[in-house]
Protein backbone atom coordinates (compact mmCIF):
# COMPACT_ATOMS: atom_id res chain seq x y z
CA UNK A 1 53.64 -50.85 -21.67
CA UNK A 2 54.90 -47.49 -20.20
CA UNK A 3 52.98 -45.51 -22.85
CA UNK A 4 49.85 -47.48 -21.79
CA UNK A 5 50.53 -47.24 -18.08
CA UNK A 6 51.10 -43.21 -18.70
CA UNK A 7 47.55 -43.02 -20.87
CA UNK A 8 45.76 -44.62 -18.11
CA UNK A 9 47.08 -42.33 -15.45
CA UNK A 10 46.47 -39.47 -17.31
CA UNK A 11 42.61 -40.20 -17.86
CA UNK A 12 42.59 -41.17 -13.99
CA UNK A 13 43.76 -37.58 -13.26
CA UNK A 14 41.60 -35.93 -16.14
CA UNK A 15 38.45 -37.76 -14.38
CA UNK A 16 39.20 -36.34 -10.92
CA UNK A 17 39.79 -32.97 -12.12
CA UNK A 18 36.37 -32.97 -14.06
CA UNK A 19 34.51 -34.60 -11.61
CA UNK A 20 35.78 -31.67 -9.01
CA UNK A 21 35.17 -29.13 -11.79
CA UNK A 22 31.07 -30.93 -12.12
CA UNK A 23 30.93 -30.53 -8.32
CA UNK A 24 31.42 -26.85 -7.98
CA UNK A 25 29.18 -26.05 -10.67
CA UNK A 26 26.46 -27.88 -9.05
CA UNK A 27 27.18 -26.30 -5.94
CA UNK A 28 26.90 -22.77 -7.76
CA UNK A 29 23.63 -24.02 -9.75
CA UNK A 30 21.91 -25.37 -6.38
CA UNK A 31 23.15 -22.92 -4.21
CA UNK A 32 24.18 -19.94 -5.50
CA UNK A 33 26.77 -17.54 -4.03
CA UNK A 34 25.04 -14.32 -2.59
CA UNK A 35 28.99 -13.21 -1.40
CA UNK A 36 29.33 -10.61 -4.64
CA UNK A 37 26.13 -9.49 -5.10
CA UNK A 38 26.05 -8.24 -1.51
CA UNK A 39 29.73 -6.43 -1.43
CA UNK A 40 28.34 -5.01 -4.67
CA UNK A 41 25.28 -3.49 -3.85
CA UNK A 42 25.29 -3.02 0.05
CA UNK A 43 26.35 0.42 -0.37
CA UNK A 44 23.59 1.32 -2.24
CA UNK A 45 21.20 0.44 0.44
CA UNK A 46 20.29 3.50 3.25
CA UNK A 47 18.50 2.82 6.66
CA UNK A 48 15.58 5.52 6.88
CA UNK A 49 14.63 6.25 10.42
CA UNK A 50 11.25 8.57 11.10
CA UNK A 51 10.36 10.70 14.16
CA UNK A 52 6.79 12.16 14.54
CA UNK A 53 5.33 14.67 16.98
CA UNK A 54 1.70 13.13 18.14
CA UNK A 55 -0.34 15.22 21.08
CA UNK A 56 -2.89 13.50 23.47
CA UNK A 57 -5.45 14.70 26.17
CA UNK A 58 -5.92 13.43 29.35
CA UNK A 59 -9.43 14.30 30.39
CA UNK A 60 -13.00 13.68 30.46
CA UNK A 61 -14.82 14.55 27.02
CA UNK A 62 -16.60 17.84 27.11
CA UNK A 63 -20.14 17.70 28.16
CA UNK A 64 -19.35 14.96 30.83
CA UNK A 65 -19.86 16.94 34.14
CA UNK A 66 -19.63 15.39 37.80
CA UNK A 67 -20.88 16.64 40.66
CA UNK A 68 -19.35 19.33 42.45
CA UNK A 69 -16.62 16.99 45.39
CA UNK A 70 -15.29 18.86 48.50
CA UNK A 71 -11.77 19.73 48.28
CA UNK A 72 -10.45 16.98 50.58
CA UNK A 73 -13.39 13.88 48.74
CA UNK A 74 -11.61 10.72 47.89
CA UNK A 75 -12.94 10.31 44.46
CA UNK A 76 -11.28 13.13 43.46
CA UNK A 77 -8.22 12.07 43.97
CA UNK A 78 -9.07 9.04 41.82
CA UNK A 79 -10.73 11.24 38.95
CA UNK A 80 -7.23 13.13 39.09
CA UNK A 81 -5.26 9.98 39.13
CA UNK A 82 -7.13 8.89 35.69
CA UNK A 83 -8.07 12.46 34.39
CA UNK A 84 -5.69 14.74 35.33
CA UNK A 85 -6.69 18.13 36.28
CA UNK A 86 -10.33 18.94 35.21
CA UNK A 87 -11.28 22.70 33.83
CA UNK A 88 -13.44 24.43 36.04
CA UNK A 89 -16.88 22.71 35.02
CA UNK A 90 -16.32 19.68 35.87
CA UNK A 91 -14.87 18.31 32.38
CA UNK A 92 -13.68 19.15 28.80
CA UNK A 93 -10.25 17.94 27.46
CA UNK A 94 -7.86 17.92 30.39
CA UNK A 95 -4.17 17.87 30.01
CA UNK A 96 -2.51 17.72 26.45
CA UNK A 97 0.64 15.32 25.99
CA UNK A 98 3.15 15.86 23.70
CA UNK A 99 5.49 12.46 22.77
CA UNK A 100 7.38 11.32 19.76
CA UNK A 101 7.34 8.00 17.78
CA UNK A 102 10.30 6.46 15.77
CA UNK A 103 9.53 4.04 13.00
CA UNK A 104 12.97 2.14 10.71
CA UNK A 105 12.33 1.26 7.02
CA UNK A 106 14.95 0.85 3.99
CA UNK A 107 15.70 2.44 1.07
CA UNK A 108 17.54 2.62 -1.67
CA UNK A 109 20.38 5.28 -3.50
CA UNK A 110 18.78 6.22 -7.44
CA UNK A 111 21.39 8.71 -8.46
CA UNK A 112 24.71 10.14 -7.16
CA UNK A 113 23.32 13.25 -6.35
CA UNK A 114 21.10 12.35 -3.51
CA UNK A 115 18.21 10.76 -4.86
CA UNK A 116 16.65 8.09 -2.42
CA UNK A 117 13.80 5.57 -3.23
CA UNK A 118 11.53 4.36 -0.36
CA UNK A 119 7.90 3.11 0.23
CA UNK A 120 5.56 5.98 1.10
CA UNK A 121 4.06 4.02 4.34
CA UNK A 122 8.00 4.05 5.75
CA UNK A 123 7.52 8.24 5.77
CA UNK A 124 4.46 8.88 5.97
CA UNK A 125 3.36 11.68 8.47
CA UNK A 126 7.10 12.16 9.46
CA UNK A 127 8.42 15.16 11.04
CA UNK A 128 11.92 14.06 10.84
CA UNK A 129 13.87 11.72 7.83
CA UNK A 130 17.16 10.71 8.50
CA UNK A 131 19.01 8.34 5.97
CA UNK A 132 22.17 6.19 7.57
CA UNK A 133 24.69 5.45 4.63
CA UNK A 134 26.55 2.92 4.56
CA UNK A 135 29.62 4.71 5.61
CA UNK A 136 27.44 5.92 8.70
CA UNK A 137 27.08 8.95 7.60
CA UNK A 138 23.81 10.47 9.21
CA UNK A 139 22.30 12.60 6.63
CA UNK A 140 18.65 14.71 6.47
CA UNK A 141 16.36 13.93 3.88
CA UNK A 142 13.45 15.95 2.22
CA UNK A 143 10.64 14.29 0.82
CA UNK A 144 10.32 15.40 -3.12
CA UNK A 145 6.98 13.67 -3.95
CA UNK A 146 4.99 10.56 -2.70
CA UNK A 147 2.42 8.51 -4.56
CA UNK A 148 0.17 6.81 -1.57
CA UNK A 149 -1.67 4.51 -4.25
CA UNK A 150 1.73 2.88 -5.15
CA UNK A 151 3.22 3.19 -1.82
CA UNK A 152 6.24 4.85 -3.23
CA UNK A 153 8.03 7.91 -2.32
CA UNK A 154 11.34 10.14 -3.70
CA UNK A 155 13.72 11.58 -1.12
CA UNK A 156 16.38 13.58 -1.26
CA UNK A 157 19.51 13.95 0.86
CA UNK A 158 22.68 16.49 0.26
CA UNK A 159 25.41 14.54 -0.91
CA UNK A 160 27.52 13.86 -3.73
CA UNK A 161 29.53 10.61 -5.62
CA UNK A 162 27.14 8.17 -4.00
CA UNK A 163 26.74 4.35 -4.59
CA UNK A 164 24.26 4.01 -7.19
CA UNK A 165 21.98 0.69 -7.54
CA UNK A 166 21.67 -0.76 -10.71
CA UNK A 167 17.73 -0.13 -12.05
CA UNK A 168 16.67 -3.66 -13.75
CA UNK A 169 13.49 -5.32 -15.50
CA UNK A 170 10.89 -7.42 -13.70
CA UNK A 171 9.05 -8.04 -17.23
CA UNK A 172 10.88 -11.50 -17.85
CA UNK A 173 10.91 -12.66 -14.04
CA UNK A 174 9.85 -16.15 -14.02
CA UNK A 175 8.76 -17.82 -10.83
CA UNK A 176 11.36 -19.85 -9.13
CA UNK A 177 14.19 -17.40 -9.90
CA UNK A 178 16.27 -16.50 -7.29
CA UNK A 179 16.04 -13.11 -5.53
CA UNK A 180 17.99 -11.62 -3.09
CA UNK A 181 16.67 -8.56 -0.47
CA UNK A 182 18.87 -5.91 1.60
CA UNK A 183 17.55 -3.56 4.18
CA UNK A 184 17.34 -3.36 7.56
CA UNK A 185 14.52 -5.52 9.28
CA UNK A 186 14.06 -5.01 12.93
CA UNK A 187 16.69 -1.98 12.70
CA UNK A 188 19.43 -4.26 11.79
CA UNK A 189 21.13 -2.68 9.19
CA UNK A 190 21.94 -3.80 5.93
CA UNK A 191 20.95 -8.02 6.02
CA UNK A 192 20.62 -9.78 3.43
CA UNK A 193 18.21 -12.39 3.11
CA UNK A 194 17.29 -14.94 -0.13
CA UNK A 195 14.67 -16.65 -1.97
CA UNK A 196 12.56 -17.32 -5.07
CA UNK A 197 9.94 -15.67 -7.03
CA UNK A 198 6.67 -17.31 -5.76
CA UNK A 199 4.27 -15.43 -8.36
CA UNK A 200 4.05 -12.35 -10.28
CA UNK A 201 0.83 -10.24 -10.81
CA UNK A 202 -0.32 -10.34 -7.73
CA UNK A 203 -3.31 -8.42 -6.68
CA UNK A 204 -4.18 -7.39 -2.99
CA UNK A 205 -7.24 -5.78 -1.82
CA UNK A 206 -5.70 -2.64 -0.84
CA UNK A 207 -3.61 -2.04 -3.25
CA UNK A 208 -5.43 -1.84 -7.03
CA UNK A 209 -2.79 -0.34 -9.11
CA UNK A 210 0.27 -2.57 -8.79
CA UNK A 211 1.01 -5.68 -9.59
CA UNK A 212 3.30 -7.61 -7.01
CA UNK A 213 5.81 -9.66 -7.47
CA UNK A 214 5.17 -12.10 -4.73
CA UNK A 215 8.74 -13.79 -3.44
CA UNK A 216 9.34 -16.14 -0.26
CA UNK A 217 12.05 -13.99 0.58
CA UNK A 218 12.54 -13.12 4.47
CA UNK A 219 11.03 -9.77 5.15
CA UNK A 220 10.53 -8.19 8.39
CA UNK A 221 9.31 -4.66 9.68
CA UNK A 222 12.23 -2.41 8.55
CA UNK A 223 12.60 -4.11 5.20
CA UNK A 224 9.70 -1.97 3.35
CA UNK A 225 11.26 0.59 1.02
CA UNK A 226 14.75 -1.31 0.77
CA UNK A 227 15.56 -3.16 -3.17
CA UNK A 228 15.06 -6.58 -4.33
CA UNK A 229 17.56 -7.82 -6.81
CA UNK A 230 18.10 -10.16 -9.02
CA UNK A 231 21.41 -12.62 -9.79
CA UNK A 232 22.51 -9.93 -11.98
CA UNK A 233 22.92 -7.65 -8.95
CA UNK A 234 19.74 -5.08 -10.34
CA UNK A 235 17.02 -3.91 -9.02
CA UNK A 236 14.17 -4.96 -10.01
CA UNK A 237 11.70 -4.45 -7.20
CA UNK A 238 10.66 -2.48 -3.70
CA UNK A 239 9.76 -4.38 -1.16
CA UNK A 240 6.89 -3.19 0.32
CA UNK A 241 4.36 -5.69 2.14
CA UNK A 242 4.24 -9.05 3.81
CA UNK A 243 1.36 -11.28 4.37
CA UNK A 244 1.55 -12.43 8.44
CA UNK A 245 -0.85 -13.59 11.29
CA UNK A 246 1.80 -12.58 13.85
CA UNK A 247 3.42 -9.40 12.32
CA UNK A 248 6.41 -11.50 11.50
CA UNK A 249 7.63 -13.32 8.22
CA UNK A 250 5.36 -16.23 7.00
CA UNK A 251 7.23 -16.49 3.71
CA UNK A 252 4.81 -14.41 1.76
CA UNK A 253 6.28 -11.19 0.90
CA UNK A 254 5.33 -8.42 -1.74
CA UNK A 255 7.46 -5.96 -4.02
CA UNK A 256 6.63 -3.36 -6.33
CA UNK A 257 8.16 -4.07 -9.91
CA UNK A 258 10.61 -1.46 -10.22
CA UNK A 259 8.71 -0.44 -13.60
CA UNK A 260 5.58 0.98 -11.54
CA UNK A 261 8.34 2.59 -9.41
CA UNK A 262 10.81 4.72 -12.12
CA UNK A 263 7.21 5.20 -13.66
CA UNK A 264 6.01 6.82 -10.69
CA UNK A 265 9.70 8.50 -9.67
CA UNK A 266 10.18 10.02 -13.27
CA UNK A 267 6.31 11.91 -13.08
CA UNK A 268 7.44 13.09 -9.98
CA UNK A 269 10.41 14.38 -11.14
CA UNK A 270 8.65 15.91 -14.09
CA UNK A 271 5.42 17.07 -12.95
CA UNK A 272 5.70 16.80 -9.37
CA UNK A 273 2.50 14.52 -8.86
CA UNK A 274 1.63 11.11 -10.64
CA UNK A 275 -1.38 10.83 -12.99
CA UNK A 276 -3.16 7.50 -13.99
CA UNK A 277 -5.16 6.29 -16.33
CA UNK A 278 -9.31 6.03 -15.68
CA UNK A 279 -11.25 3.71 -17.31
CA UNK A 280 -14.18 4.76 -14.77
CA UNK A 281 -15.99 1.22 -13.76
CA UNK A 282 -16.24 -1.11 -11.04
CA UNK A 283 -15.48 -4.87 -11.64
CA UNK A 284 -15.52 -7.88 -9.83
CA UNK A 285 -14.00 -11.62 -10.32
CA UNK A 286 -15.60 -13.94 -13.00
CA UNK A 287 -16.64 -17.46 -11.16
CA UNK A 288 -17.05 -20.63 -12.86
CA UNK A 289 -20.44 -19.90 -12.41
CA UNK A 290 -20.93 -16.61 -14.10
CA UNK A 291 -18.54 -17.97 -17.19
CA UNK A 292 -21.13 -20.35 -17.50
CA UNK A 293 -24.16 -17.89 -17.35
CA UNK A 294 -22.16 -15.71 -20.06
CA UNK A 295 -21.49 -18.37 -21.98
CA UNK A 296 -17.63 -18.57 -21.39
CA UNK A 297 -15.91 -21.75 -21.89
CA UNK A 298 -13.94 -20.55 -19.24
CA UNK A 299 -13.67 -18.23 -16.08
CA UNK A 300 -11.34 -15.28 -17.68
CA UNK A 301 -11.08 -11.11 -17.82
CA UNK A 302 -12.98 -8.81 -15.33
CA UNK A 303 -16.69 -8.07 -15.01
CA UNK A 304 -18.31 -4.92 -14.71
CA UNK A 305 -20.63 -4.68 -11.88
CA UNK A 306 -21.16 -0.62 -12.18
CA UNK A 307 -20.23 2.08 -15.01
CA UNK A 308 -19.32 5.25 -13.04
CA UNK A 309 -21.27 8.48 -14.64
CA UNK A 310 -19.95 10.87 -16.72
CA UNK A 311 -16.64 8.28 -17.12
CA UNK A 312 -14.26 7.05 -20.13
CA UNK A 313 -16.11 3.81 -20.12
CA UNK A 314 -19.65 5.49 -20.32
CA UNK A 315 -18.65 7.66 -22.44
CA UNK A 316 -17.47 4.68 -24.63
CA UNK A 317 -20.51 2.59 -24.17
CA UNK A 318 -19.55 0.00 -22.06
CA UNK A 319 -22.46 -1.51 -20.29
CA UNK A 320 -23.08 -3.38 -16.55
CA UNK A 321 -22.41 -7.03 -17.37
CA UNK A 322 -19.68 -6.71 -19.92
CA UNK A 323 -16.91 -8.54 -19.33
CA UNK A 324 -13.59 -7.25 -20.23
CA UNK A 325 -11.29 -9.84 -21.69
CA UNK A 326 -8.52 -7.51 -23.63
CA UNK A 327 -6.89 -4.09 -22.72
CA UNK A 328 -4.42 -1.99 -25.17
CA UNK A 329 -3.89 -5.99 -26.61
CA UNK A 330 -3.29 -7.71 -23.61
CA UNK A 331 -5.24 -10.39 -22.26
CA UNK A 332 -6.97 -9.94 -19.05
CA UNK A 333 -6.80 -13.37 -17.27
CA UNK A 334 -8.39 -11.92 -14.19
CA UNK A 335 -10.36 -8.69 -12.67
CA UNK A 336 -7.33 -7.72 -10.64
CA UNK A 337 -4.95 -7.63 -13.67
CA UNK A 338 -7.12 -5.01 -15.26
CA UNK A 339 -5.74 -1.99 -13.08
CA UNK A 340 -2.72 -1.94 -13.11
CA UNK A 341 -3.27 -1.93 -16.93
CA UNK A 342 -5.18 0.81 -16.96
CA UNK A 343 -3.21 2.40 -14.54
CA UNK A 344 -0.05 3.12 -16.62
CA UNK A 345 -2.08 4.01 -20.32
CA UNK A 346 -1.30 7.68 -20.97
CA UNK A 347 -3.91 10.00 -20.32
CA UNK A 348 -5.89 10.67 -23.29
CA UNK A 349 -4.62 7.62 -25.32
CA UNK A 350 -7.75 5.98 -27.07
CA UNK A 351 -7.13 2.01 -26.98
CA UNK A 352 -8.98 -1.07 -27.72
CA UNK A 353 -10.77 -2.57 -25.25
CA UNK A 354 -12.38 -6.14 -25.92
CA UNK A 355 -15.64 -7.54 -24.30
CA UNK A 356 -17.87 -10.09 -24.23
CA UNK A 357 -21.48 -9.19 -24.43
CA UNK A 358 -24.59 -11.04 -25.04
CA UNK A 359 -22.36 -14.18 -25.39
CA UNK A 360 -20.18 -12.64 -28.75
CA UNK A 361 -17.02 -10.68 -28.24
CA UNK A 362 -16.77 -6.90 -29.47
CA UNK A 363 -14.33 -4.44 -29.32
CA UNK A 364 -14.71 -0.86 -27.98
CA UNK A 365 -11.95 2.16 -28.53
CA UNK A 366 -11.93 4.25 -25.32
CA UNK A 367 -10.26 7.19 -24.46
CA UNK A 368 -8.79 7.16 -21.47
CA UNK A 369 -9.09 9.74 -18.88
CA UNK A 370 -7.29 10.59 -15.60
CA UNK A 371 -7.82 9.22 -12.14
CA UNK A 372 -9.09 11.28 -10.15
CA UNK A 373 -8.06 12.43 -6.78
CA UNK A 374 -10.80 11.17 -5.20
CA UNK A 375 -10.87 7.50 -4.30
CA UNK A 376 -14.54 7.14 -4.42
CA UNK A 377 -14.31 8.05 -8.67
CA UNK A 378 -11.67 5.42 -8.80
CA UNK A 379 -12.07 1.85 -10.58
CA UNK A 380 -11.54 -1.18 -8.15
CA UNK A 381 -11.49 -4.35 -7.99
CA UNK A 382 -13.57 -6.56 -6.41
CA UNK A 383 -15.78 -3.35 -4.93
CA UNK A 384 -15.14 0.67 -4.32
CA UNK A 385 -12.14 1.91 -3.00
CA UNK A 386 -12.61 3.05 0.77
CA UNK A 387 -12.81 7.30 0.83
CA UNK A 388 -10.31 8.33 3.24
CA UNK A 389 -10.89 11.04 5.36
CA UNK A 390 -7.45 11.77 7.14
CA UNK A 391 -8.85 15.26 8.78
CA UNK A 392 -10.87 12.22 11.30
CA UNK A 393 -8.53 9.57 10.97
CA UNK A 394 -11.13 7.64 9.11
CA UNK A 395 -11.88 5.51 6.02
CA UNK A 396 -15.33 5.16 5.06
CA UNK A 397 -17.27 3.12 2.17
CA UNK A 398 -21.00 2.50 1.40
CA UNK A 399 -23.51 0.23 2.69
CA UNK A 400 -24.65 -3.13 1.01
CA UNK A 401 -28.12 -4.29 1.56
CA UNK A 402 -27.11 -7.02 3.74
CA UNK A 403 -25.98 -4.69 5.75
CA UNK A 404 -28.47 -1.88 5.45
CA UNK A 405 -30.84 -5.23 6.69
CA UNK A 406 -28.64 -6.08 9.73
CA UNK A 407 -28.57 -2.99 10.99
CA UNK A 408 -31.91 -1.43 9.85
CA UNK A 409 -31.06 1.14 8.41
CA UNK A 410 -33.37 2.47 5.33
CA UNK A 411 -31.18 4.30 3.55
CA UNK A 412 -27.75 6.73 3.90
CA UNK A 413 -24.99 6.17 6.14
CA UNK A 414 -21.40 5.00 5.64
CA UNK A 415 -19.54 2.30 7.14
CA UNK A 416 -16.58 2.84 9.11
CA UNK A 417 -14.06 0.12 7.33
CA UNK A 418 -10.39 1.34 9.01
CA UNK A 419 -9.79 3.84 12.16
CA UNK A 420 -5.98 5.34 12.37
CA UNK A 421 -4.51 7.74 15.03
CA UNK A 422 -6.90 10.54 15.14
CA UNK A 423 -9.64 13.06 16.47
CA UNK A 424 -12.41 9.63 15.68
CA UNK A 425 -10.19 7.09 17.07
CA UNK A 426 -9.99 9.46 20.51
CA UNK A 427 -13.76 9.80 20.44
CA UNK A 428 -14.26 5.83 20.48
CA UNK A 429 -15.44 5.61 16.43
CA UNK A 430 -14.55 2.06 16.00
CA UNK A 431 -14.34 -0.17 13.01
CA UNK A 432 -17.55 -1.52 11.39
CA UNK A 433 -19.35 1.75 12.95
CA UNK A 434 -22.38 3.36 11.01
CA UNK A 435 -21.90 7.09 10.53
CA UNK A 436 -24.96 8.60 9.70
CA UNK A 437 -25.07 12.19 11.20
CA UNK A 438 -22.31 14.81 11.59
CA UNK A 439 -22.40 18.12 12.57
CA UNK A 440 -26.59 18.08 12.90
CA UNK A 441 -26.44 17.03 8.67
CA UNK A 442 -27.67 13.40 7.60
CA UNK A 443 -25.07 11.44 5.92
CA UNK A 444 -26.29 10.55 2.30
CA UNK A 445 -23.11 8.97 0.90
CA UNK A 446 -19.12 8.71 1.10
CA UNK A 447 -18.83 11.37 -1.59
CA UNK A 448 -21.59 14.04 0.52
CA UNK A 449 -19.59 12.50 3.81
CA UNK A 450 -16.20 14.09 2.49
CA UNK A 451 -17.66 17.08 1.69
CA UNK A 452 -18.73 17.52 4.97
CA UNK A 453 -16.16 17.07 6.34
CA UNK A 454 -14.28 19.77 4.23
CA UNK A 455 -16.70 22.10 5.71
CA UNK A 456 -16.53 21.55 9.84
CA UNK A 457 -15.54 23.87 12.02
CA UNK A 458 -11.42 24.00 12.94
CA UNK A 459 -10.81 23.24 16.01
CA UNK A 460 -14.23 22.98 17.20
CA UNK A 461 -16.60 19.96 18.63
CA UNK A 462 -19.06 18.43 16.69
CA UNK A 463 -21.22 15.93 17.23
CA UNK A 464 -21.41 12.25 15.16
CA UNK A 465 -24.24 10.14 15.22
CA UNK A 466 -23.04 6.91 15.49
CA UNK A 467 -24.37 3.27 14.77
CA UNK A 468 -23.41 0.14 15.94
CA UNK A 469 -25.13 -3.16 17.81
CA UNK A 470 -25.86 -1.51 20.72
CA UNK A 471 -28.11 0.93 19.13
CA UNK A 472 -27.33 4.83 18.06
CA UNK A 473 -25.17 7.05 19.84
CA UNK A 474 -24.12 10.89 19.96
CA UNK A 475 -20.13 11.08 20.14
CA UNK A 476 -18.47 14.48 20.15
CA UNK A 477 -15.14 15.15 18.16
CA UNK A 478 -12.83 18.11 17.82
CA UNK A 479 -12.19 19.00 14.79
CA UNK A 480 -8.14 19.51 14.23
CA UNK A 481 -7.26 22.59 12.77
């Protein structure tokens, strides 16, 4: 009886012990524990702070003359109030302004020598970088190389024995998997914040060349450029981008795969400016329509809508209404996976591509060339990279014939698609503007547009003929010098 009795309360107390011990490894499966990974890492994580030097006028635009006012006239006093002091004339540029902005983004510690990974939007057009360390140290940093296209940029601070991140692998990411980001949203430093992997692959219409890893993970302004780990405490991604209607998080949030990143870090390093690979055509989605007009079981792979001249892909003989199902062996599900694909093949590598045309597949060898500069010789996606023309602040692209229709306009022009802090936002050039004269020259094309534009006077006025629904219009600009 007493051997029984001490049987039975040992298999009591082994039951309570396992069923704690089932507990706390639910509680670590369901909800993991973020405690280690943050202590670990933290350190690693910088807070990158910008200051720029902008300059305004106060004035009326040259050209605008009133009528001479007696010294003592009211309205003068009210032109002053909104003006500022006139030059003798009666107009032209008024007062300049001088004023500083600050912008906050994150970033992240690469080696122990100084090296400092952020997104390229976080320093773009700085005149100051400062990087806060963890220890609040306030140090300088220099800006080694940027690559706008991946939105990535390499920094450099003077210090030694720093915190180094761990560099991971986003390749066998699954959704679902936890993720974990650290930066500094809103300027508060070093937060942590948690979620899954919502997607990977993703696509967005400004950005051709990388493929996001989309994650539900709480990002704010001040998070872009800080690292996104996973549970094995590496990084394996920059966050960079968040979907929102208010500016705030809406639980979609974008990071670059840290391959695209050391890709684009390491050319820097080497050859102090990235190269791509061209394929040299412009593609668009395949429909469940078009499968069915090209005799696809399925909507799959990328269709070419335009062959660029004098490209790899002409050269190769790919052809308008080829759709591109394979690259290099990989399957093309979708037009915005081709890209990125393309994207990272070495320069001068000849690879398989393999199409669909006339209904039979065939496969094409194409050597692959480099990207060039220009954004108007890039391939898209869905249609032609906007040419940006930062001496005006602007971003231009062609004319459909919907539009051309709308606005009745025969042929040339360019459509204003973005306006930034410039010499054409001062002027009033607003979004969804037709430009179709500068300088006293017709505008043929984006391509003859940025040549222009090259060519204007520094620091001189020309004028832009302007259309929009209120008919054309003559605005003046200065060109910056």
């Amino acid at each position: 009886m007493r051997s029984v009795k001490a049987v039975s309360w040992f298999n009591v107390v082994f039951l309570l012990v396992a069923n704690a011990w089932a507990a706390s490894a639910y509680a670590k499966g369901g909800l993991p524990d973020f405690t280690g990974l943050y202590a670990q890492n933290s350190p690693g994580v910088v807070n990158i702070s910008t200051t720029s030097k902008h300059v305004s006028r106060r004035g009326l635009p040259r050209g605008l003359e009133i009528p001479e006012l007696p010294e003592d006239h009211p309205l003068g006093d009210l032109l002053r109030k909104f003006f500022g002091e006139l030059d003798e004339g009666g107009g032209g540029g008024g007062e300049e302004h001088s004023f500083n902005t600050k912008s906050l983004g994150s970033g992240f510690i690469l080696s122990g020598d100084g090296y400092v990974v952020t997104n390229y939007h976080v320093i773009k057009d700085a005149d100051e970088i400062i990087a806060k360390l963890s220890d609040r140290r306030e140090l300088k940093a220099k800006v080694v190389g940027t690559d706008a296209r991946s939105d990535i940029a390499l920094l450099k601070i003077d210090a030694k024995d720093l915190p180094v991140l761990k560099i991971g692998s986003s390749e066998n990411l699954k959704p679902g998997e936890w993720v974990v980001a650290i930066g500094s949203p809103f300027g508060f430093e070093h937060s942590i914040t948690a979620g899954i992997v919502s997607a990977k692959g993703r696509s967005l219409p400004s950005e051709n060349y990388v493929p996001f890893i989309q994650t539900d993970v709480a990002i704010n302004p001040g998070n872009s450029g800080g690292p996104l780990f996973d549970m094995d405490g590496q990084v394996i991604g920059i966050n960079s981008q968040i979907y929102s209607r208010t500016g705030g998080f809406m639980g979609l949030s974008f990071a670059i795969p840290i391959e695209v990143a050391m890709d684009v870090v390491d050319q820097i390093k080497t050859k102090g400016h990235v190269s791509r690979g061209w394929l040299g055509v412009v593609i668009q989605e395949v429909t469940r329509q078009l499968a069915e007009s090209f005799g696809m079981s399925k909507p799959s792979g990328a269709l070419v809508a335009h062959v660029l001249p004098d490209s790899p892909a002409q050269k190769a003989g790919l052809r308008v209404g080829d759709i591109i199902v394979a690259f290099n062996g990989k399957d093309v599900p979708n037009s915005g996976a081709l890209p990125p694909m393309v994207g990272r093949t070495r320069v001068g590598e000849t690879v398989p591509v393999v199409i669909i045309r006339d209904g039979r597949q065939k496969t094409i060898k194409v050597e692959i060339g480099e990207l060039p500069e220009e954004p108007g010789s890039q391939m898209g996606g869905k249609t032609v990279t906007p040419h940006k023309e930062l001496a005006l602040g602007l971003e231009v692209a062609p004319l459909n014939d919907e539009q051309r229709k709308e606005l009745g306009i025969d042929k040339g022009g360019v459509l204003v698609t973005e306006v930034h802090e410039g010499p054409a936002k001062s002027a009033g050039i607003r979004k969804g503007d037709v430009l179709r004269m500068i300088n006293n020259t017709p505008i043929t094309d984006a391509e003859q547009f940025r040549k222009l534009v090259k060519e204007l006077p520094k620091g001189k006025f020309v004028s832009v003929l302007i259309q929009r629904e209120g008919g054309p219009a003559f605005v003046p600009i200065k060109v910056p010098k």
